[in-house]
N, C-alpha and C. Protein backbone atom coordinates (compact mmCIF):
# COMPACT_ATOMS: atom_id res chain seq x y z
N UNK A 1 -64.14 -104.55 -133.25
CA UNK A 1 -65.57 -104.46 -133.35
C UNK A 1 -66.16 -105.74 -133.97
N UNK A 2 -65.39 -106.48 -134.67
CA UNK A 2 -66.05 -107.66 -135.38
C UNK A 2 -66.14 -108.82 -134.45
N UNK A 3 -64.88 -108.75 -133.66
CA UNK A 3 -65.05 -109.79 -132.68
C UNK A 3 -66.26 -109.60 -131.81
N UNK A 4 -66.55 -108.53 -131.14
CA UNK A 4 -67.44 -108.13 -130.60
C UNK A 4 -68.56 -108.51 -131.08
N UNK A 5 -68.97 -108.17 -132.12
CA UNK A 5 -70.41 -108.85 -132.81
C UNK A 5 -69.86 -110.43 -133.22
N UNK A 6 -68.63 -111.07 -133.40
CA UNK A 6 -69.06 -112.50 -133.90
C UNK A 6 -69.16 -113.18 -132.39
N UNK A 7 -68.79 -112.30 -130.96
CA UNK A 7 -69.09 -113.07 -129.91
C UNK A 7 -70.49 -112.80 -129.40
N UNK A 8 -71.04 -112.07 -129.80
CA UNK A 8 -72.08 -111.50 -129.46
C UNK A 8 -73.36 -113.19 -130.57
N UNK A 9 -73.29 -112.93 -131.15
CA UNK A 9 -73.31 -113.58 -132.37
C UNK A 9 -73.42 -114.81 -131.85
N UNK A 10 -72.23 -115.82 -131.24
CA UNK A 10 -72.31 -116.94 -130.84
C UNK A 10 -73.00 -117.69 -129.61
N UNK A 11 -73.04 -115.87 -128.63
CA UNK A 11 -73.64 -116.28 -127.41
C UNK A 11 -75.20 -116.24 -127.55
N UNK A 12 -75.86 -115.41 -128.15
CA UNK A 12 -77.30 -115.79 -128.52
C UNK A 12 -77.61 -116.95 -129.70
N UNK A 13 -76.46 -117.20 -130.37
CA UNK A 13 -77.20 -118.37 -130.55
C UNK A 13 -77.01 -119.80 -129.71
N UNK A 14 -76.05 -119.66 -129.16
CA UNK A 14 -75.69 -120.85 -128.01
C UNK A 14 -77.26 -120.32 -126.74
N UNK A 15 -77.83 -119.59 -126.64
CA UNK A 15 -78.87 -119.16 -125.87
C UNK A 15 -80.15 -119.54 -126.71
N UNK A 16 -80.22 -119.24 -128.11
CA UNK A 16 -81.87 -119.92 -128.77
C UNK A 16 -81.59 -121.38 -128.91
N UNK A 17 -79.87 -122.00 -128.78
CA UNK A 17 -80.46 -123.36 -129.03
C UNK A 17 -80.43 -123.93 -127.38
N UNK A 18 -80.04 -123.68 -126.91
CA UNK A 18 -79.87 -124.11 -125.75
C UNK A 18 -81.72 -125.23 -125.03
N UNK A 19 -82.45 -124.60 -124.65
CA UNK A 19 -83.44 -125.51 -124.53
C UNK A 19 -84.17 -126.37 -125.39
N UNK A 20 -83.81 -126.30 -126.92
CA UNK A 20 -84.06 -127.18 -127.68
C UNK A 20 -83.48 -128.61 -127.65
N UNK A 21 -82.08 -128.45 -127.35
CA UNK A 21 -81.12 -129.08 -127.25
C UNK A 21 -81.66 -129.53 -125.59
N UNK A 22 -81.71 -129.16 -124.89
CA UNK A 22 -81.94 -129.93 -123.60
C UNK A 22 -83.32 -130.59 -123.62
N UNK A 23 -83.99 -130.15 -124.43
CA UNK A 23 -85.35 -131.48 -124.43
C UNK A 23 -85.08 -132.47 -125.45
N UNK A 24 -84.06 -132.02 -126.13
CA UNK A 24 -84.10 -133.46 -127.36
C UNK A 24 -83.11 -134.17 -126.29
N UNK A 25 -82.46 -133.36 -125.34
CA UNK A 25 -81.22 -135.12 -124.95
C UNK A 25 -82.33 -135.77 -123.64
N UNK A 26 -82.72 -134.85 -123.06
CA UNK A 26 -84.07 -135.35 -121.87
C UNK A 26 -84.54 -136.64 -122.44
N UNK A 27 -85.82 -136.07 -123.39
CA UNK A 27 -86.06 -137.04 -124.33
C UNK A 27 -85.70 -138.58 -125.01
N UNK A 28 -84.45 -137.90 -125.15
CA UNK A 28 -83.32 -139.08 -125.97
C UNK A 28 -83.28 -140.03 -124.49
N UNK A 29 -82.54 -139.73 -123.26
CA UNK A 29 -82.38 -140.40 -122.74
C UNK A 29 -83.79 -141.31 -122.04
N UNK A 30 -85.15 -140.71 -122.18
CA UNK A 30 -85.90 -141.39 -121.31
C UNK A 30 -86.38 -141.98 -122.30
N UNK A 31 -86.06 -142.00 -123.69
CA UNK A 31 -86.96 -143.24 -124.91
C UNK A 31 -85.74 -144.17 -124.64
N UNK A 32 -84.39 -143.74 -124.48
CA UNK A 32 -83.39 -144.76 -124.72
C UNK A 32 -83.77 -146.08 -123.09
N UNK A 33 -83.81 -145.17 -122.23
CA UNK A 33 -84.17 -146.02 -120.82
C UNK A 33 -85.39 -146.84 -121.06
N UNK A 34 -86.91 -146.57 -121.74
CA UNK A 34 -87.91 -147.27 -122.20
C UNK A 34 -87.56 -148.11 -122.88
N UNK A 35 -86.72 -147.88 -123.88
CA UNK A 35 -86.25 -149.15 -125.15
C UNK A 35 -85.39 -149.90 -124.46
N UNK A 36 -84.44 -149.78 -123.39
CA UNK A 36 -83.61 -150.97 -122.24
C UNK A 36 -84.59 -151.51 -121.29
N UNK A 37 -85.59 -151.12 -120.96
CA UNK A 37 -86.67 -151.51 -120.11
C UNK A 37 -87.74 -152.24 -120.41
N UNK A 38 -88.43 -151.92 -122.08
CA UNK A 38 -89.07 -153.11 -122.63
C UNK A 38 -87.88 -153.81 -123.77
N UNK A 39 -86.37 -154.00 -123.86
CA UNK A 39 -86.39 -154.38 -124.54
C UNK A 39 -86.65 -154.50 -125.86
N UNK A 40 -87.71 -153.41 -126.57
CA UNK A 40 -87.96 -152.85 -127.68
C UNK A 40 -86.98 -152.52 -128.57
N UNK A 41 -86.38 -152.71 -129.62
CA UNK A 41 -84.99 -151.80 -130.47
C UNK A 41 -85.38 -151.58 -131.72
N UNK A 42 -86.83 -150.97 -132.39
CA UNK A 42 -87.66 -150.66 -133.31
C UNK A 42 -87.15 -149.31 -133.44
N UNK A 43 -86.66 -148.56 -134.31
CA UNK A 43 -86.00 -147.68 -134.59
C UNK A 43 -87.09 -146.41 -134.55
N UNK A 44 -88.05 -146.49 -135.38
CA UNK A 44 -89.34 -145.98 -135.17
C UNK A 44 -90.03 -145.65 -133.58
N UNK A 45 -89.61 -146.58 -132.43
CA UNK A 45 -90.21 -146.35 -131.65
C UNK A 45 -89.37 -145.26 -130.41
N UNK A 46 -87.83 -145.27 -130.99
CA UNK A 46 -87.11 -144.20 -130.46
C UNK A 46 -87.04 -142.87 -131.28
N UNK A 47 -87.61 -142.82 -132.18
CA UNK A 47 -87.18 -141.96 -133.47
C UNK A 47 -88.62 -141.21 -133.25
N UNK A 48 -89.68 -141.04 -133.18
CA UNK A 48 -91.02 -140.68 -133.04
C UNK A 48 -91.35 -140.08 -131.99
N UNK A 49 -90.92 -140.31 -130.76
CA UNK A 49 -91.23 -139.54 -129.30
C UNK A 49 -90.20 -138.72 -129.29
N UNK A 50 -89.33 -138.53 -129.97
CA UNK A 50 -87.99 -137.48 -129.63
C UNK A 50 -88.21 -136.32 -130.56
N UNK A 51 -88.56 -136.64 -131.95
CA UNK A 51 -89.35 -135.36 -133.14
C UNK A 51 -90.80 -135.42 -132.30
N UNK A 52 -91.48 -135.72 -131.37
CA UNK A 52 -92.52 -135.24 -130.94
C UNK A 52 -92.07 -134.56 -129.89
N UNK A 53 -90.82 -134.52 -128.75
CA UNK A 53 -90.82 -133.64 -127.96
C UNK A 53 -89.90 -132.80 -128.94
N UNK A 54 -89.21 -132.87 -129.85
CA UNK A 54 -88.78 -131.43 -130.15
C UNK A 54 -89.83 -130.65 -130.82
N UNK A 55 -90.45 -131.39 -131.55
CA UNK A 55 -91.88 -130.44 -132.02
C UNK A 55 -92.70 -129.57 -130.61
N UNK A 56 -92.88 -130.10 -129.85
CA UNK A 56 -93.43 -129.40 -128.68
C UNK A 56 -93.08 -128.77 -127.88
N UNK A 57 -91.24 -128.59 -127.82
CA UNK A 57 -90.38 -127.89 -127.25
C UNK A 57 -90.45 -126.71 -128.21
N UNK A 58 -90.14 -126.65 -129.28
CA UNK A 58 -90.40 -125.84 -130.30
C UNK A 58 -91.49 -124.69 -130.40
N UNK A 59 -92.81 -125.12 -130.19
CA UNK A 59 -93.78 -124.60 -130.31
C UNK A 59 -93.72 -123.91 -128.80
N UNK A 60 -93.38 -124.47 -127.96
CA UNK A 60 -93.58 -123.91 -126.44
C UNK A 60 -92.68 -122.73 -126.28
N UNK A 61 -91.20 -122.66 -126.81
CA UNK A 61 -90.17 -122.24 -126.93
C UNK A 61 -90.28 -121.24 -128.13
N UNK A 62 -91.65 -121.21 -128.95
CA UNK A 62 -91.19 -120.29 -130.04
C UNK A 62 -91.23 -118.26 -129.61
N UNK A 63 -92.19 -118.26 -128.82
CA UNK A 63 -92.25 -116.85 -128.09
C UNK A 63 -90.96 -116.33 -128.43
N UNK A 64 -90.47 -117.04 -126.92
CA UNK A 64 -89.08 -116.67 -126.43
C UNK A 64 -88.01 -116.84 -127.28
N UNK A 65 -88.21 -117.96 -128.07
CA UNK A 65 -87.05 -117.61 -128.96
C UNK A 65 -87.17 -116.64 -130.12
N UNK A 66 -88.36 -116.13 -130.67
CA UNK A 66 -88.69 -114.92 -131.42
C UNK A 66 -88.12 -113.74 -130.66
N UNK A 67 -88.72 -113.64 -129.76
CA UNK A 67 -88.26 -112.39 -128.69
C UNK A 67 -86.60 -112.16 -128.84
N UNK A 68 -85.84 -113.09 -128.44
CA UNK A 68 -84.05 -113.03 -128.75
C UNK A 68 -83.63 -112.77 -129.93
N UNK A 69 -84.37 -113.34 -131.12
CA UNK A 69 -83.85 -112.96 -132.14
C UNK A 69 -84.12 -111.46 -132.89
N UNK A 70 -85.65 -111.20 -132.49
CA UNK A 70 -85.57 -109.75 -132.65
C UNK A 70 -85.08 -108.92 -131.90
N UNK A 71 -84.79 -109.26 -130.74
CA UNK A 71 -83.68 -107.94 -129.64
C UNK A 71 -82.38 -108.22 -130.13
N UNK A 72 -81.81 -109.61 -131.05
CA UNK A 72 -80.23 -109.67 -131.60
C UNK A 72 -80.61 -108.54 -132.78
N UNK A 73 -81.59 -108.75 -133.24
CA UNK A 73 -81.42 -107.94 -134.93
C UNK A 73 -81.76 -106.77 -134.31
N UNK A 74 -82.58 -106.56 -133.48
CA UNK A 74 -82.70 -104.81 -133.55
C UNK A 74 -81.43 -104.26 -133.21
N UNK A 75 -80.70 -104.73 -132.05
CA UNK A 75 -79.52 -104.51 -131.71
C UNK A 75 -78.50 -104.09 -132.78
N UNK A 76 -78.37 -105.16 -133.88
CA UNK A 76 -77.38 -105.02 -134.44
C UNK A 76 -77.67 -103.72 -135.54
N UNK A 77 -78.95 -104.07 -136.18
CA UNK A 77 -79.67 -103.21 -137.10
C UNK A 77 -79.54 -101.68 -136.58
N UNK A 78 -79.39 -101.41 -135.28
CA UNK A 78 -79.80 -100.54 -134.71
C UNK A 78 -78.16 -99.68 -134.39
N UNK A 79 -77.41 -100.24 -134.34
CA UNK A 79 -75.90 -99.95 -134.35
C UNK A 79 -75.37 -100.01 -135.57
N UNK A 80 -76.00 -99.92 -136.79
CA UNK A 80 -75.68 -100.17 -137.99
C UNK A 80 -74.67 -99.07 -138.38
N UNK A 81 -74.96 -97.66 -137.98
CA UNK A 81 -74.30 -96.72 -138.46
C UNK A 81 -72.70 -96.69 -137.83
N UNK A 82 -72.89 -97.24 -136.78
CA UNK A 82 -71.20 -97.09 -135.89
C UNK A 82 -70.61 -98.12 -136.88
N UNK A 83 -71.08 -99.12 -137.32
CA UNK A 83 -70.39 -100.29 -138.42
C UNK A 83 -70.20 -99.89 -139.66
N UNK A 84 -70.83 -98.77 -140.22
CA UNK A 84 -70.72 -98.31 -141.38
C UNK A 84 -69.21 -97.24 -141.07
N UNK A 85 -68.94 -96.70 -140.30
CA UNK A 85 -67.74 -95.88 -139.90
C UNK A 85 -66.32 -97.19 -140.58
């Protein structure tokens, strides 16, 4: 039963990070292609558009990722008594 919930466990969270993680490397790669394209290597100027798309991935993404985490906790919360056995 424990395995069961620590796989359970790993696959929703490999699922809430999952599109966070795919707009920060999106991101990453199209500031990294801008900074080879002008030549630019200002640390600031790769570092600033990438916390601005995860900030906006974030906010776009917060619904849905609320939604998963309360169907993981009700779930588990909700099977509480078979775990207390």
């Amino acid at each position: 039963m424990v395995v069961e919930i620590l796989r359970q466990m790993l696959i929703t969270v490999f699922w809430l990070s999952l599109p966070l993680l795919a707009v920060g490397f999106i991101a990453g790669i199209v500031v990294s292609l801008l900074q080879i394209v002008t030549s630019m290597q200002d640390p600031a100027f790769g570092t600033v558009p990438r916390l601005g798309a995860f900030l906006a991935a974030t906010l776009l993404f917060l619904p849905w990722l609320l939604s998963k985490m309360m169907a993981y906790t009700t779930s588990i919360l909700g099977d509480l008594g078979r775990y207390a056995r």
